[in-house]
Structures are given as C-alpha cells and as structure tokens.
Protein backbone atom coordinates (compact mmCIF):
# COMPACT_ATOMS: atom_id res chain seq x y z
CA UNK A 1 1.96 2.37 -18.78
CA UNK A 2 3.62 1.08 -21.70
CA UNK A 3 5.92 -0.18 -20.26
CA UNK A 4 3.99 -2.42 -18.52
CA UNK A 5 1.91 -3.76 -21.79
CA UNK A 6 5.80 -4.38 -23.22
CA UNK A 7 6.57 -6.33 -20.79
CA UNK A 8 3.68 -8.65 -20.53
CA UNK A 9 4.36 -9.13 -24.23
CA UNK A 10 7.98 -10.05 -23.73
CA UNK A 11 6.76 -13.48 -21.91
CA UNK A 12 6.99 -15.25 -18.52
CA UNK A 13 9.79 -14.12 -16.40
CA UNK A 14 8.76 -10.15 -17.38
CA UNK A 15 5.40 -10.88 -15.82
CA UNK A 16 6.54 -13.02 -12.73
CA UNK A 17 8.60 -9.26 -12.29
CA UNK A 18 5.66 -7.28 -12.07
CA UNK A 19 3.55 -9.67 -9.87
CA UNK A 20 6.30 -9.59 -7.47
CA UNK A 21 6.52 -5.79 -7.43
CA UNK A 22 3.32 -5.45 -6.78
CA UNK A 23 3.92 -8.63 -3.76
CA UNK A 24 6.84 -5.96 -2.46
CA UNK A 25 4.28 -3.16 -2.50
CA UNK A 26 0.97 -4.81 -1.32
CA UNK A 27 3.73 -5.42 1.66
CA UNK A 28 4.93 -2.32 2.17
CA UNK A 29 1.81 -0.69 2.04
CA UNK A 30 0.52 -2.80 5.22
CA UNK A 31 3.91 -2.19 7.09
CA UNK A 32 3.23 1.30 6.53
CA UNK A 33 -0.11 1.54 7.54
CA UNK A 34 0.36 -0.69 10.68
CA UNK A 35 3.09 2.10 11.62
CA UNK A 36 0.68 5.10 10.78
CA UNK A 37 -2.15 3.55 12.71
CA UNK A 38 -0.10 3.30 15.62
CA UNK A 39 1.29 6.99 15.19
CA UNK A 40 -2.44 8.22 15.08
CA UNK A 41 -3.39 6.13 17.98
CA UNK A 42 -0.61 7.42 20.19
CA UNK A 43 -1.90 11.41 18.69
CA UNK A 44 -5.76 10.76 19.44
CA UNK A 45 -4.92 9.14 22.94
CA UNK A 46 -2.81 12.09 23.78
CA UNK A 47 -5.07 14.39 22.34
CA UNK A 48 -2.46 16.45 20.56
CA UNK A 49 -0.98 16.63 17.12
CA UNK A 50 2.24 14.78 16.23
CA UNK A 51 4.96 16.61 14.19
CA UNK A 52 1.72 19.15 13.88
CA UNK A 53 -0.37 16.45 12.74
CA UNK A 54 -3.90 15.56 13.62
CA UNK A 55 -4.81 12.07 14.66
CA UNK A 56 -7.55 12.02 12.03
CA UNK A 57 -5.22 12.46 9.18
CA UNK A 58 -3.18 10.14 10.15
CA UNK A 59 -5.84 7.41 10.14
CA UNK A 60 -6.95 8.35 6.75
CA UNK A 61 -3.55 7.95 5.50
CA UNK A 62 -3.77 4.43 7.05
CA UNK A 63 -7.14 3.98 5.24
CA UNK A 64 -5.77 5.01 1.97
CA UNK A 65 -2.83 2.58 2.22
CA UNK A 66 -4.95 -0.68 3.29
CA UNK A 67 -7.11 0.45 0.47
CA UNK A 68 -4.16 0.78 -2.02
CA UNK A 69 -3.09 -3.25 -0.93
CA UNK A 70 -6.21 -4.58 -0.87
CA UNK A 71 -6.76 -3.75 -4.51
CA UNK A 72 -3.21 -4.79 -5.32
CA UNK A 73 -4.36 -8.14 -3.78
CA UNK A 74 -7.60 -8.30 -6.04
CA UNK A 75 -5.30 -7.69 -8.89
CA UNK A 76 -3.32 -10.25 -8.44
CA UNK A 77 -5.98 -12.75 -7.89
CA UNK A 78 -7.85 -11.92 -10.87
CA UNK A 79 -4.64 -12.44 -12.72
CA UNK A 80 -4.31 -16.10 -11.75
C-alpha cells in the first residue's frame, strides 16, 4: 500500500501506471468471468460437476469477479 501512496506522489506518468493496471485488470476480470460463467453453465446443464466442481461455485466465482471490476470501474471514475 505504500507503494501506491509513493507513487501518486512521484507525479503524472506514476499515476497514468496505476490507472492502467487497474484498465488491464477490470479486463481480465470480465474475460475471466465470461469463461467461468460459461464453465458453470455447461456443469448445471449437464447436471454434473466439472473437474469435481459444482455449477454453483462456479457462478459465485463469476459473481465475485464482475463484482471485483465493477468496483475497479467506480474507482476509476471517481478518480477523474
């Protein structure tokens, strides 16, 4: 976390750096979930677990994830 406070300090570019890894991982985050929501519709169609899985864990993990981006995504506005 200090890290973080040192770098908005430092100026500018520092905090462009951090705005666009958070960009990278709002993104990944919503890759990821689109994946695991697929992978836990395919499990509760089929009715069985994948790699000993359950369906409903798999779209809580999804949850979780959209959460985790949409408050990246507040962040950021709130910045601007």
């Amino acid at each position: 976390m200090g890290e973080i406070s040192f770098e908005v300090i430092q100026g500018d570019k520092e905090v462009k750096t951090v705005d666009k890894a958070v960009s990278v991982l709002i993104d990944l985050f919503i890759i990821v979930a689109a994946i695991v929501l697929i992978i836990g519709i395919i499990s509760r169609m089929t009715l069985s677990p994948i790699l000993g899985i359950e369906a409903q864990a798999f779209l809580q993990f999804t949850q979780a994830l959209l959460l985790f981006a949409i408050a990246g995504g507040i962040r950021q506005l709130l910045k601007k």
